[in-house]
Each structure stands twice: as structure tokens, then as C-alpha cells.
PDB file of N, CA and C in Angstrom:
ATOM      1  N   UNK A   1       1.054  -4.506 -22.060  1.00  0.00           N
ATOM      2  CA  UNK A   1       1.351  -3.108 -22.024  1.00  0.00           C
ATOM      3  C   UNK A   1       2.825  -2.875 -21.768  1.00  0.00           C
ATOM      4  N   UNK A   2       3.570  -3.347 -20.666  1.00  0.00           N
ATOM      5  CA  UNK A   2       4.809  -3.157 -20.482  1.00  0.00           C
ATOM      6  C   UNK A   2       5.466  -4.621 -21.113  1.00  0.00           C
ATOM      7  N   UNK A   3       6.755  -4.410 -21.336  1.00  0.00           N
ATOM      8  CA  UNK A   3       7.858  -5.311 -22.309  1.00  0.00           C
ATOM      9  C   UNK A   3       8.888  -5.494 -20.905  1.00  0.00           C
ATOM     10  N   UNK A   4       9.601  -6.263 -21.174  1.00  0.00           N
ATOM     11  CA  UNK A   4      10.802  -6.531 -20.660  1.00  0.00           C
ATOM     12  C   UNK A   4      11.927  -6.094 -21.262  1.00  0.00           C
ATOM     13  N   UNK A   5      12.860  -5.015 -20.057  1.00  0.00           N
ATOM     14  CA  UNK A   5      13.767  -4.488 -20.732  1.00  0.00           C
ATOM     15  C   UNK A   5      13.820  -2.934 -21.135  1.00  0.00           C
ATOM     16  N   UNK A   6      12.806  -2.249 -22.394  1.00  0.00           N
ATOM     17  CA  UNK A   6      12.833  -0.937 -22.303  1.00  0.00           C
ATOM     18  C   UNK A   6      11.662  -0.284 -21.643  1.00  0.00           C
ATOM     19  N   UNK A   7      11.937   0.786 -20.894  1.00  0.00           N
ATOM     20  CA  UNK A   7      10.476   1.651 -20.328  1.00  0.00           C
ATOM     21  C   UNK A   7       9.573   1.764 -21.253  1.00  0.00           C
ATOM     22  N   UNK A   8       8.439   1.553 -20.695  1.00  0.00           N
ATOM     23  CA  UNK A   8       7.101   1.773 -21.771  1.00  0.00           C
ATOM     24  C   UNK A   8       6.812   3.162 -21.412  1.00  0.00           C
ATOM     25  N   UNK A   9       6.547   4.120 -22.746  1.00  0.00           N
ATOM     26  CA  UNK A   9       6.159   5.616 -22.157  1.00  0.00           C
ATOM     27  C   UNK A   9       4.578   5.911 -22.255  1.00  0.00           C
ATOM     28  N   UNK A  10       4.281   6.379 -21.728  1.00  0.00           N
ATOM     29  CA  UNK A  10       2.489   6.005 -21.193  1.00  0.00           C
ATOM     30  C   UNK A  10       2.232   7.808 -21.875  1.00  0.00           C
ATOM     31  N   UNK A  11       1.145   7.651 -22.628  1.00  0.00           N
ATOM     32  CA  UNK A  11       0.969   8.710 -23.486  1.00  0.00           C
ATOM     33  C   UNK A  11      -0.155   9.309 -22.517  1.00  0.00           C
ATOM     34  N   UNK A  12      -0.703  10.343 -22.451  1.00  0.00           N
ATOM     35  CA  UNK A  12      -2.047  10.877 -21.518  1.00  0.00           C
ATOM     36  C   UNK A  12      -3.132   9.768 -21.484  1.00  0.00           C
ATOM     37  N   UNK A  13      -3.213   9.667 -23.080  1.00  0.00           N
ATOM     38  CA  UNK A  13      -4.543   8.836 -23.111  1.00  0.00           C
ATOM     39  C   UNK A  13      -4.296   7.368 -22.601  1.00  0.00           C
ATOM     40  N   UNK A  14      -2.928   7.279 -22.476  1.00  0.00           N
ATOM     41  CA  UNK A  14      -2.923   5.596 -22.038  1.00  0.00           C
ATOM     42  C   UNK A  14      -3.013   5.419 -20.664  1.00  0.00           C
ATOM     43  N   UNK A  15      -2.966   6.631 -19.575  1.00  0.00           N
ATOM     44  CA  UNK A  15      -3.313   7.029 -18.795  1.00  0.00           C
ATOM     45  C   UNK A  15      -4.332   6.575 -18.229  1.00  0.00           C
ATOM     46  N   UNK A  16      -5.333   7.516 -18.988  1.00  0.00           N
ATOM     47  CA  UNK A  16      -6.570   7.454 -18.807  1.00  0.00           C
ATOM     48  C   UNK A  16      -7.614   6.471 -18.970  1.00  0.00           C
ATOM     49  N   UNK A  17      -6.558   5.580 -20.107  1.00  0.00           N
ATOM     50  CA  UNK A  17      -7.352   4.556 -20.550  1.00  0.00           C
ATOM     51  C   UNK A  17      -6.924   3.373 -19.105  1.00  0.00           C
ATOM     52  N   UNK A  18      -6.011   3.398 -18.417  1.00  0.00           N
ATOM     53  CA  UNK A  18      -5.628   3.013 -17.586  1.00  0.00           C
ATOM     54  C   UNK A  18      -6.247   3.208 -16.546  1.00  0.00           C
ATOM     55  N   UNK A  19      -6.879   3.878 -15.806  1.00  0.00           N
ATOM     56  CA  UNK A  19      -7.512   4.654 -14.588  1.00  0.00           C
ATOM     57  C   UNK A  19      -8.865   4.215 -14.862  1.00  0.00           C
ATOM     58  N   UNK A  20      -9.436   4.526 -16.160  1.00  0.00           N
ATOM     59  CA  UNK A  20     -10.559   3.662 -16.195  1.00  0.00           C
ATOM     60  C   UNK A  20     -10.610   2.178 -15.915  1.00  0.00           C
ATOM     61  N   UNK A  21      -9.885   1.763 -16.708  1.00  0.00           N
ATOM     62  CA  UNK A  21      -9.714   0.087 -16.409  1.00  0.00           C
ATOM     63  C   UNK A  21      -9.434  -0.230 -14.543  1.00  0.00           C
ATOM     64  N   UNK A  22      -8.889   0.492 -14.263  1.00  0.00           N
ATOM     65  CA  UNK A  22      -8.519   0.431 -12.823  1.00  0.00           C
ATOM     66  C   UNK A  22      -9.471   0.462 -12.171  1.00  0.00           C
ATOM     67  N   UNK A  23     -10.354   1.813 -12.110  1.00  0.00           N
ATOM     68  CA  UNK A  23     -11.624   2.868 -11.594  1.00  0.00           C
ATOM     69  C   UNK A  23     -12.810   1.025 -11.843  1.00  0.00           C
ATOM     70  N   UNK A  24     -13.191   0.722 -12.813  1.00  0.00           N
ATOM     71  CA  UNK A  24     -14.252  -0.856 -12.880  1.00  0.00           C
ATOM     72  C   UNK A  24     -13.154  -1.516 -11.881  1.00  0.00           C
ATOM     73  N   UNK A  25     -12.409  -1.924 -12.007  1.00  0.00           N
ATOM     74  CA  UNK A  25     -11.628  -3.298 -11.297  1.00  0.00           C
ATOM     75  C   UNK A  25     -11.876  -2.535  -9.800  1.00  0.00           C
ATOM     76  N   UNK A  26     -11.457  -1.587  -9.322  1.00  0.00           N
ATOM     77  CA  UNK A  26     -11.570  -1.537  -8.318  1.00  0.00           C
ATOM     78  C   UNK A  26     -13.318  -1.732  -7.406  1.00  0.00           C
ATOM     79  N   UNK A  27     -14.216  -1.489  -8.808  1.00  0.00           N
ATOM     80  CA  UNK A  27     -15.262  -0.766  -7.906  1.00  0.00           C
ATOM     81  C   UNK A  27     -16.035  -2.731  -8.033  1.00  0.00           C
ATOM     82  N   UNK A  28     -15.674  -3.206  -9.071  1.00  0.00           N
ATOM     83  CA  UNK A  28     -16.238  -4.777  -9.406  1.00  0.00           C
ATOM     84  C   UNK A  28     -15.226  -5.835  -8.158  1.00  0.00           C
ATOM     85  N   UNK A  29     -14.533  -5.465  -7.675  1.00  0.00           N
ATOM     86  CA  UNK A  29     -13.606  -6.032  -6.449  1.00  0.00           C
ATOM     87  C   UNK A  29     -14.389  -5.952  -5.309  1.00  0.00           C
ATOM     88  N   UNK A  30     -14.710  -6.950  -4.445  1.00  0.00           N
ATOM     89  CA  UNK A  30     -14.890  -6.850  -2.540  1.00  0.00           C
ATOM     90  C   UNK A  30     -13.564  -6.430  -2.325  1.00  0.00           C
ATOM     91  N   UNK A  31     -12.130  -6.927  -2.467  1.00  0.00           N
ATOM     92  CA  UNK A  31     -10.730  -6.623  -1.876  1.00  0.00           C
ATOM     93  C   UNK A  31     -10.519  -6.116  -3.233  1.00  0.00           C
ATOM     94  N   UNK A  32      -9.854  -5.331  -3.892  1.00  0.00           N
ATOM     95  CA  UNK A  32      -9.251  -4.665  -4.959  1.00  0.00           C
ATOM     96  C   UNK A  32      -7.950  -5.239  -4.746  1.00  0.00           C
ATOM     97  N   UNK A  33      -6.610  -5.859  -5.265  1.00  0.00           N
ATOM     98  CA  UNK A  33      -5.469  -6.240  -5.365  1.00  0.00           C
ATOM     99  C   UNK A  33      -4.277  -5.717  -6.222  1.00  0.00           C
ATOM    100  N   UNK A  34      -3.803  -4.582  -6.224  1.00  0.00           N
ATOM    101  CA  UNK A  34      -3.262  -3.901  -7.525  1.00  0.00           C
ATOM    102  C   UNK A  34      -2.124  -4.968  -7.960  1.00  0.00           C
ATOM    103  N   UNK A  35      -1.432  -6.156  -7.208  1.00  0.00           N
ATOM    104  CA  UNK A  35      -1.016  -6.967  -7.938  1.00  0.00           C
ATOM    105  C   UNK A  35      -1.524  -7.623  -9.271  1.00  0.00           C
ATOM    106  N   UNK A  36      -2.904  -8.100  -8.930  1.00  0.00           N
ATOM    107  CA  UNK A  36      -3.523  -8.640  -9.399  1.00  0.00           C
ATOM    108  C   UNK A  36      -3.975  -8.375 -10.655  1.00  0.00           C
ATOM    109  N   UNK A  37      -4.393  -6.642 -10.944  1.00  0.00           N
ATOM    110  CA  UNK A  37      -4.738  -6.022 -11.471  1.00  0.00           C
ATOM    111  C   UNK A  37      -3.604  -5.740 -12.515  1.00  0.00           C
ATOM    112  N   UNK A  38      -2.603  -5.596 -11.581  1.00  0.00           N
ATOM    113  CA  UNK A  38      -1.597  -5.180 -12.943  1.00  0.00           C
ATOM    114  C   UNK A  38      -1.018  -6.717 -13.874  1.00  0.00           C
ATOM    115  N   UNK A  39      -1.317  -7.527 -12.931  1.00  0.00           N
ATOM    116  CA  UNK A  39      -0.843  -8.958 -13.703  1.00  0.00           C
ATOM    117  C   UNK A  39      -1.908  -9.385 -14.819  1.00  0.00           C
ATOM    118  N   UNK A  40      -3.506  -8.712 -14.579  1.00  0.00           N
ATOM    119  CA  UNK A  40      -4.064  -9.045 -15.481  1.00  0.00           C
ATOM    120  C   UNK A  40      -4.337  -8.274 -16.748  1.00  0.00           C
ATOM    121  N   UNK A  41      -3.668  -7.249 -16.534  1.00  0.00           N
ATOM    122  CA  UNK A  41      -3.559  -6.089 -17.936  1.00  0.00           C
ATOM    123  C   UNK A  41      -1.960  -6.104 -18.226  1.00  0.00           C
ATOM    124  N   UNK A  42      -1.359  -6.939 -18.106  1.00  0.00           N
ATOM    125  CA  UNK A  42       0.429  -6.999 -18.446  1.00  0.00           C
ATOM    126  C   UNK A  42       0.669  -5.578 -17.882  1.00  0.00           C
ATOM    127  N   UNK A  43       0.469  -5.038 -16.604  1.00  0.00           N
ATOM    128  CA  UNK A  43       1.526  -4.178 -16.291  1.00  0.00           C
ATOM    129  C   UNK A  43       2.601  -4.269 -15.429  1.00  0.00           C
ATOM    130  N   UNK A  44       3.392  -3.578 -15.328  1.00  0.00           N
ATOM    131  CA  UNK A  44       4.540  -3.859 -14.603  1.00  0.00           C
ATOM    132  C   UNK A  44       4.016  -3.302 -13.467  1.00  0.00           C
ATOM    133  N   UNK A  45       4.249  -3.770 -12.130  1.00  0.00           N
ATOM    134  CA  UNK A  45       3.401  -3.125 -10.894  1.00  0.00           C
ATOM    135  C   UNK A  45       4.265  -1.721 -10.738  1.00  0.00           C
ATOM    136  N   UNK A  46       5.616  -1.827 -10.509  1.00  0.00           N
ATOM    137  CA  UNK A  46       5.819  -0.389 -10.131  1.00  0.00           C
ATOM    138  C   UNK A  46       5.547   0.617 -11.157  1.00  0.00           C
ATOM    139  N   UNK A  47       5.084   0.665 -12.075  1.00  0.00           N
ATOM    140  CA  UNK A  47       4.094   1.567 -13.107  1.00  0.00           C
ATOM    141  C   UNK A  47       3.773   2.180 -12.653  1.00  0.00           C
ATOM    142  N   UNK A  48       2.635   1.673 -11.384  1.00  0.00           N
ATOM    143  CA  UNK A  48       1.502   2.307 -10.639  1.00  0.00           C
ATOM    144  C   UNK A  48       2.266   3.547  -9.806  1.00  0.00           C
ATOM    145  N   UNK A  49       3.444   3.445  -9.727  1.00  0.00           N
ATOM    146  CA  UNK A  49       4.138   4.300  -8.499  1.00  0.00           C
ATOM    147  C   UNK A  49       5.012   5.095  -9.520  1.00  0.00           C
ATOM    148  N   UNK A  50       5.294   5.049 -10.866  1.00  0.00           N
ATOM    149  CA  UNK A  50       6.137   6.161 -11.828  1.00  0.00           C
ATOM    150  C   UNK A  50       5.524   6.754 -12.329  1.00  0.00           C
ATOM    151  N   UNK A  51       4.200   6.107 -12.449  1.00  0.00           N
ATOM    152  CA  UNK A  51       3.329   7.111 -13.217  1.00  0.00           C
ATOM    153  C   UNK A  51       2.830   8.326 -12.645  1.00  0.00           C
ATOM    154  N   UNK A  52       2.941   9.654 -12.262  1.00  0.00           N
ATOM    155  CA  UNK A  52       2.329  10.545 -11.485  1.00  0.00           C
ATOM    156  C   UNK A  52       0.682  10.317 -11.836  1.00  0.00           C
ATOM    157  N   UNK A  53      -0.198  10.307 -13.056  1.00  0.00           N
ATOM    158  CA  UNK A  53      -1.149  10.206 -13.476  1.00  0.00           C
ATOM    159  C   UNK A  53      -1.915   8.956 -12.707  1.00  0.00           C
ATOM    160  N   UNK A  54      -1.489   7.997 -12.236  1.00  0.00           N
ATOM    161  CA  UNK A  54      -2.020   6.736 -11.712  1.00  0.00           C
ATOM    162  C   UNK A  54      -2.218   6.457 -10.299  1.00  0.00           C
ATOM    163  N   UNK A  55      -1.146   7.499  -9.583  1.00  0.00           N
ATOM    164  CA  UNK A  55      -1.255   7.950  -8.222  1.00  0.00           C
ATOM    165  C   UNK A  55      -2.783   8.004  -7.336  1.00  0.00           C
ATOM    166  N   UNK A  56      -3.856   9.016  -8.122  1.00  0.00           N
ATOM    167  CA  UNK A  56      -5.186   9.020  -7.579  1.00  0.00           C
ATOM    168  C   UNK A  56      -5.935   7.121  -7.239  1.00  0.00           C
ATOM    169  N   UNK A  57      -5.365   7.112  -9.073  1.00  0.00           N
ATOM    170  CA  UNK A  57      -6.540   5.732  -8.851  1.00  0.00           C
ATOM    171  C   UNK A  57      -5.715   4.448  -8.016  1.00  0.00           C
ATOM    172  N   UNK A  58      -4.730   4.899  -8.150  1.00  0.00           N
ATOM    173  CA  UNK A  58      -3.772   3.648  -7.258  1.00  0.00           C
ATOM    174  C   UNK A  58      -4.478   4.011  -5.644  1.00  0.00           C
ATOM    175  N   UNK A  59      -4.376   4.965  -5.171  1.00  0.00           N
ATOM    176  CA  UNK A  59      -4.717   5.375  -3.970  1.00  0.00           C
ATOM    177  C   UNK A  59      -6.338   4.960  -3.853  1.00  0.00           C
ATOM    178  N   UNK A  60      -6.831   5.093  -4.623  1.00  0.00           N
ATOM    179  CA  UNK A  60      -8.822   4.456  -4.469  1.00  0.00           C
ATOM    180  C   UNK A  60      -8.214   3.096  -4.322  1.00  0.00           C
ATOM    181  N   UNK A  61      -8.044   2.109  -5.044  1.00  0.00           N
ATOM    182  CA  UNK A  61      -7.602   0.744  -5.030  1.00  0.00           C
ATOM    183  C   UNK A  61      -7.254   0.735  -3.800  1.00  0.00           C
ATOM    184  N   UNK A  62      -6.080   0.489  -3.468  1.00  0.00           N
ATOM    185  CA  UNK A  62      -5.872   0.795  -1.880  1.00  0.00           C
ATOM    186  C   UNK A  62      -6.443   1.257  -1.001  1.00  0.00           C
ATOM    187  N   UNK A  63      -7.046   1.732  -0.698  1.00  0.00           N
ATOM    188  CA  UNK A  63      -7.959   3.071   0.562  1.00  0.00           C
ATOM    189  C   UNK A  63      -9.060   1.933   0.503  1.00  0.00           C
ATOM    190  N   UNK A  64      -9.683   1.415  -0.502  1.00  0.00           N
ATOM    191  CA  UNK A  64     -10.723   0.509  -0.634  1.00  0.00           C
ATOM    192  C   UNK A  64     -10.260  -1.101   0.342  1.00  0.00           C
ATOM    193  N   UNK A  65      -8.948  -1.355  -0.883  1.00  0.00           N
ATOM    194  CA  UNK A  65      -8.570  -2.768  -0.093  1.00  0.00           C
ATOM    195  C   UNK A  65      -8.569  -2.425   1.720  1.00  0.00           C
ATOM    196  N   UNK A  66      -7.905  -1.315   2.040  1.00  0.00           N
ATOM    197  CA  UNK A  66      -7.687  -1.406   3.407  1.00  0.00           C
ATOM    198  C   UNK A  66      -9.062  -1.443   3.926  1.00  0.00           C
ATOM    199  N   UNK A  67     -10.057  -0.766   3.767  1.00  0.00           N
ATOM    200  CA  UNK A  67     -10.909  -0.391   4.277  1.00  0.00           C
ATOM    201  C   UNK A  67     -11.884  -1.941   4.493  1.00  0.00           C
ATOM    202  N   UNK A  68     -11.831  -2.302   2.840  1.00  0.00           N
ATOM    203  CA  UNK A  68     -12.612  -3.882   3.265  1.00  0.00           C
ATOM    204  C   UNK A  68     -11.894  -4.859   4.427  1.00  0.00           C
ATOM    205  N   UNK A  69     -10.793  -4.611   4.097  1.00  0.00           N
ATOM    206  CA  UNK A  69      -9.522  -5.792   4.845  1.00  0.00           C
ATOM    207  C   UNK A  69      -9.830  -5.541   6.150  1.00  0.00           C
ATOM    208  N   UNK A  70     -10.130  -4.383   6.743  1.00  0.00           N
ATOM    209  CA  UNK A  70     -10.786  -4.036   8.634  1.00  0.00           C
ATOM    210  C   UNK A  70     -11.866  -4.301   8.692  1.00  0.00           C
ATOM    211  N   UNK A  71     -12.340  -4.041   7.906  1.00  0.00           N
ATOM    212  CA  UNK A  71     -14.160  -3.882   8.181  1.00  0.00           C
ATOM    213  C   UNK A  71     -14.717  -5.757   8.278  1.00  0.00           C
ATOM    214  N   UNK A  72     -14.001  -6.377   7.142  1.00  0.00           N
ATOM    215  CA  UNK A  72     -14.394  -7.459   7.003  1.00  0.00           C
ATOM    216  C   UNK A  72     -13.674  -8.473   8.405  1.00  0.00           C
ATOM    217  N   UNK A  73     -12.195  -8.514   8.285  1.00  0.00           N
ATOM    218  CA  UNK A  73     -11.659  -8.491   9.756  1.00  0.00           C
ATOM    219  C   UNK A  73     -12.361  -8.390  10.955  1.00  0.00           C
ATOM    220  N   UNK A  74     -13.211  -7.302  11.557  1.00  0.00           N
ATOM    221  CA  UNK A  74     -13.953  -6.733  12.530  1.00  0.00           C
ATOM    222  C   UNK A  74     -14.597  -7.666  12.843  1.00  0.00           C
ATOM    223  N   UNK A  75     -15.398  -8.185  11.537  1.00  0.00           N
ATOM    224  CA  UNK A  75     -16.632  -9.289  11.731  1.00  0.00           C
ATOM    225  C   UNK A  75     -16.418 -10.576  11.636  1.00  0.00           C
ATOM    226  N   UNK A  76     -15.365 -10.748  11.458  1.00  0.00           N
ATOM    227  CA  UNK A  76     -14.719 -12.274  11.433  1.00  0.00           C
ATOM    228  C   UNK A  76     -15.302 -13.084   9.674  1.00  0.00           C
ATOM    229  N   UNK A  77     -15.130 -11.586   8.992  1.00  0.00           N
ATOM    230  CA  UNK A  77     -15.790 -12.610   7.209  1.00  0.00           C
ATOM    231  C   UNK A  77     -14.409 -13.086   6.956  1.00  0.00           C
ATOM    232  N   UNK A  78     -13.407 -12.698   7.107  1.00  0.00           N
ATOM    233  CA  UNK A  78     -12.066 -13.061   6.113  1.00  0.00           C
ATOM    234  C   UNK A  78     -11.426 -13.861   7.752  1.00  0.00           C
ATOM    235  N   UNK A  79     -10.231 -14.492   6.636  1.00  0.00           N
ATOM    236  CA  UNK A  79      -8.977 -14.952   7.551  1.00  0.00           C
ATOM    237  C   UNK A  79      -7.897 -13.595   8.129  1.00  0.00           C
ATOM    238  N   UNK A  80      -8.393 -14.020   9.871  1.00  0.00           N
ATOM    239  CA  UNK A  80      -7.852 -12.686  10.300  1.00  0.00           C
ATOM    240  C   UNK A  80      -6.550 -12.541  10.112  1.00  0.00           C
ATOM    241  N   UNK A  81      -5.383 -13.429  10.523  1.00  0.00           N
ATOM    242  CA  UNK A  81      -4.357 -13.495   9.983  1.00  0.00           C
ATOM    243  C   UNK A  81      -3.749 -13.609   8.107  1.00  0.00           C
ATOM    244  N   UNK A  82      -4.463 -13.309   7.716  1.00  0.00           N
ATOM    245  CA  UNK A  82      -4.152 -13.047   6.268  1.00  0.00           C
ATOM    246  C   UNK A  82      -4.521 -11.315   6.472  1.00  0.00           C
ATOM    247  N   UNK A  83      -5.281 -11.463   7.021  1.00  0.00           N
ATOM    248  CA  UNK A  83      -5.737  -9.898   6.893  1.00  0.00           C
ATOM    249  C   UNK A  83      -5.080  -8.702   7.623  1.00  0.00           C
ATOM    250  N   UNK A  84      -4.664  -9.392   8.798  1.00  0.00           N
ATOM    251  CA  UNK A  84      -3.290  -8.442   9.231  1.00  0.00           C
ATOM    252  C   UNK A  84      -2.275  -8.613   8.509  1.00  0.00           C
ATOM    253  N   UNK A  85      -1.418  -9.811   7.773  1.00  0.00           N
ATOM    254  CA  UNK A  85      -0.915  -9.939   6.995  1.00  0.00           C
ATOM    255  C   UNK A  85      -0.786  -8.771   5.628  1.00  0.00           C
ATOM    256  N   UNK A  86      -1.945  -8.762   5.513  1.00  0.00           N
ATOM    257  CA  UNK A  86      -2.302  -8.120   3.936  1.00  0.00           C
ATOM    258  C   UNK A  86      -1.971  -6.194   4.583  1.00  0.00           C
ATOM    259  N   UNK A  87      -2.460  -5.905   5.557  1.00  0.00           N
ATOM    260  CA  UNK A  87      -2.504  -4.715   6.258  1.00  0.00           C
ATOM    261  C   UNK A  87      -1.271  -4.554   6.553  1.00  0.00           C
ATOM    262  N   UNK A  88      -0.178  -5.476   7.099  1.00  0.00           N
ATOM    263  CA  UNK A  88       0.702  -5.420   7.758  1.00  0.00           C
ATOM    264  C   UNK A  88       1.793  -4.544   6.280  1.00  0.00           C
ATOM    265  N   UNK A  89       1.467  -4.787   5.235  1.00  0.00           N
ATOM    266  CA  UNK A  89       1.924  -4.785   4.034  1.00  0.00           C
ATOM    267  C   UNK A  89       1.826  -3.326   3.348  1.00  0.00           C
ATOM    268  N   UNK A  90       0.545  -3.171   3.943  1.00  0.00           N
ATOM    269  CA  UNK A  90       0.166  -1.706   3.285  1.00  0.00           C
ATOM    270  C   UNK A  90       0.915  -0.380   4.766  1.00  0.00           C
ATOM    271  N   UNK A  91       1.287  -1.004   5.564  1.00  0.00           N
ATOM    272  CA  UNK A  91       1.750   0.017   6.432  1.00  0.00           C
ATOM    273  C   UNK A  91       1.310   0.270   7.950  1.00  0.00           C
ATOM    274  N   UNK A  92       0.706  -0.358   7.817  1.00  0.00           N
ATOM    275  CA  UNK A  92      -0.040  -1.082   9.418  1.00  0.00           C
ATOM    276  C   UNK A  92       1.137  -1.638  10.206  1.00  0.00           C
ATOM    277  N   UNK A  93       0.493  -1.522  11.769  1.00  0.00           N
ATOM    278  CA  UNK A  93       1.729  -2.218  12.667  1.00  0.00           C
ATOM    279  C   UNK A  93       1.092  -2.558  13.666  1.00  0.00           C
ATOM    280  N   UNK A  94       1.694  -3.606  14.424  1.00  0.00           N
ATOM    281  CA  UNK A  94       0.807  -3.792  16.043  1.00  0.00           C
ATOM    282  C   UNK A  94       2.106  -3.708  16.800  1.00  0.00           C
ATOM    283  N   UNK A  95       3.192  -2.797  16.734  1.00  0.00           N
ATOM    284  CA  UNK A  95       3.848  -2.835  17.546  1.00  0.00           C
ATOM    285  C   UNK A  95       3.502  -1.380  18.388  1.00  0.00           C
ATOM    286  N   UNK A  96       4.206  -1.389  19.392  1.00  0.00           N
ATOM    287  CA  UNK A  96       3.729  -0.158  20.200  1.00  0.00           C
ATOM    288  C   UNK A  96       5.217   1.140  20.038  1.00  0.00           C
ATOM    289  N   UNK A  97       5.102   2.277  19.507  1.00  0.00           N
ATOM    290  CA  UNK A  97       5.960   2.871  19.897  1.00  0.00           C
ATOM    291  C   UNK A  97       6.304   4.197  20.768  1.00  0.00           C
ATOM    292  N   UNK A  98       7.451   3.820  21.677  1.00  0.00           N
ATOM    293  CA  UNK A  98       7.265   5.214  22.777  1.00  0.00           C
ATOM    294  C   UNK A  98       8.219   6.483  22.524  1.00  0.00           C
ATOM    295  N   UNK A  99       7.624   7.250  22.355  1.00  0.00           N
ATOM    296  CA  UNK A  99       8.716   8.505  22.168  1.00  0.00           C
ATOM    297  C   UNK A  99       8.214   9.253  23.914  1.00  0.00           C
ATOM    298  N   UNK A 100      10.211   9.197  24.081  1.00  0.00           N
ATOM    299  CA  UNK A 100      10.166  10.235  25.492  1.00  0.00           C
ATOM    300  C   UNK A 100      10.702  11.565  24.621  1.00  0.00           C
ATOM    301  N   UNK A 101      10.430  12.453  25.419  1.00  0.00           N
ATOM    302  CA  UNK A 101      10.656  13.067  25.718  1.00  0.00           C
ATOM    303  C   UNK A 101      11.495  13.794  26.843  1.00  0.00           C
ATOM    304  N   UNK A 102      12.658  15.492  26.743  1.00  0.00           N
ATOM    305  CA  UNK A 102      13.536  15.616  27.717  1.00  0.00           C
ATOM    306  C   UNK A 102      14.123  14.561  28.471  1.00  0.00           C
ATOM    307  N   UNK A 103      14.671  13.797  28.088  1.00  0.00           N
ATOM    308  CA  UNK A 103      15.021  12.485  28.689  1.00  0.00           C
ATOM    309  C   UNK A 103      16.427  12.751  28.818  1.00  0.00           C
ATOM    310  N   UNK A 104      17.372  12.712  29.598  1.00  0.00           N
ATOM    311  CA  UNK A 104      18.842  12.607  29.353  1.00  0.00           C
ATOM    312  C   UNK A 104      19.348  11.775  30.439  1.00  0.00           C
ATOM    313  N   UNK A 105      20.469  11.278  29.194  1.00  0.00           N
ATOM    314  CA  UNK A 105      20.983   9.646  29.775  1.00  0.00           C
ATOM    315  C   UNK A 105      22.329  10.260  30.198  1.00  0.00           C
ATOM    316  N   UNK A 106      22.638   9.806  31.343  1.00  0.00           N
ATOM    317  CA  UNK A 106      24.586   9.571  31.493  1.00  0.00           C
ATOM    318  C   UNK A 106      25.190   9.012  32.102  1.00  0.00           C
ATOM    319  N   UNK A 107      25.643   8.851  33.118  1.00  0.00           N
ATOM    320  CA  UNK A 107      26.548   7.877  33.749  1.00  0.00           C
ATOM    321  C   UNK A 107      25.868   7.946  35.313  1.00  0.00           C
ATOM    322  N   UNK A 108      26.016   7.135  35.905  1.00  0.00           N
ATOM    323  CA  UNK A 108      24.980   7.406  37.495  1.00  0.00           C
ATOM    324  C   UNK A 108      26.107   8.292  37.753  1.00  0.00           C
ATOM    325  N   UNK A 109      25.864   9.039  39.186  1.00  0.00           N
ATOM    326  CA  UNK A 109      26.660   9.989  39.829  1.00  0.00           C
ATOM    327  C   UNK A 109      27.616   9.382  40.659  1.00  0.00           C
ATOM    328  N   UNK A 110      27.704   7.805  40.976  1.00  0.00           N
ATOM    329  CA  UNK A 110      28.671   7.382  41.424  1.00  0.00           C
ATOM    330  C   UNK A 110      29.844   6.912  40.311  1.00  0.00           C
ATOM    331  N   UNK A 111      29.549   6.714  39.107  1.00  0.00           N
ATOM    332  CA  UNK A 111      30.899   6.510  38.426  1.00  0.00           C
ATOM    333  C   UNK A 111      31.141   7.989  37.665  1.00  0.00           C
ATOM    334  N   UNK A 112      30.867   8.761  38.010  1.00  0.00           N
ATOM    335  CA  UNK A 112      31.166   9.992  37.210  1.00  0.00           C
ATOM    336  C   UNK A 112      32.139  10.352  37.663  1.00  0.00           C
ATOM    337  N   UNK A 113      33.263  10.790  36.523  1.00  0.00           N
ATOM    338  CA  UNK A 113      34.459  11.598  37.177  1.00  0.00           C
ATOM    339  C   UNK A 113      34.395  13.114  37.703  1.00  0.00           C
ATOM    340  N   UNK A 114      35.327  12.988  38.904  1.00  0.00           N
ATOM    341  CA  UNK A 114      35.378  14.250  39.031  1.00  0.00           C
ATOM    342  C   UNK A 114      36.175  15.475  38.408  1.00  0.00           C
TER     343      UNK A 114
END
């Protein structure tokens, strides 16, 4: 589908014909992989992200992978570290972050000038 070199222009129906192909792969997938997916229909992956039209089904693919990737995780079916891995990727984090609030920083009151 995509060439190397010039943009491929994706007509409605190639679209659609696209979303379908996607819409089976995703639903015939335990993990859905849009790498995978686009490597096996020659697409170029960032496709999935220029195309406004591909947006929905890109988002099922995903919403799915994440969803198996915890669920299966939870129960110890997959490799947990691949699976935070794989999560860590889609936007996931295990870091902790603190937002203060009214907080103000300045100099202690003994080095402050007078």
C-alpha cells in the first residue's frame, strides 16, 4: 500500500477498506499489535496517525491491546515485564508524581538581605 519516498493518498474507500481489514485483525488478535498489522498489509505505521479516518479503528486496536496487556498481566498469563514494557509504551508509568501546591521557595530568613 505505501511506497518509499512519495505520500500515498488514501481515497475514502481505501479507508474503509482499511478499517475493515483492521476492525477482523483486531477482533481475530488476543493482543492486537498495530505494528504488526501495518507490517502485514505494507503500511507505513505512521499512516495510522495522518490518516484522520483511521483514528477510530487505531484507537479499538489499542484500547483492546491495553486492556488484554492488564487483564492478562493481573493473572500472571503473559510475561509481566514485557507487559509493563508493552504498557510502558502506550503511555503508562509507575513513577509517582507530586504536584504542590501554594508552595513558595526563597532564601531562609537568615541569609536574606536587608
Amino acid at each position: 500500500m505505501d511506497t518509499c519516498g512519495r505520500p500515498v493518498l488514501y481515497t475514502d474507500e481505501k479507508i474503509t477498506e482499511i478499517i475493515e481489514l483492521m476492525d477482523k485483525y483486531t477482533e481475530s488478535e488476543d493482543i492486537p499489535i498495530l505494528a504488526e498489522f501495518a507490517y502485514l498489509n505494507n503500511i507505513r505505521r505512521g499512516t495510522f496517525y495522518d490518516q484522520p479516518g483511521l483514528s477510530d479503528a487505531t484507537k479499538r486496536m489499542t484500547g483492546k491491546k491495553e486492556a488484554q496487556l492488564e487483564r492478562l498481566a493481573l493473572k500472571n498469563g503473559i510475561n509481566v515485564s514485557m507487559a509493563i514494557f508493552s504498557l510502558k509504551q502506550m503511555g503508562w508509568s509507575d513513577k509517582h508524581e507530586v504536584t504542590l501546591e501554594n508552595l513558595t521557595i526563597g532564601m531562609p530568613p537568615e541569609l536574606e538581605e536587608e
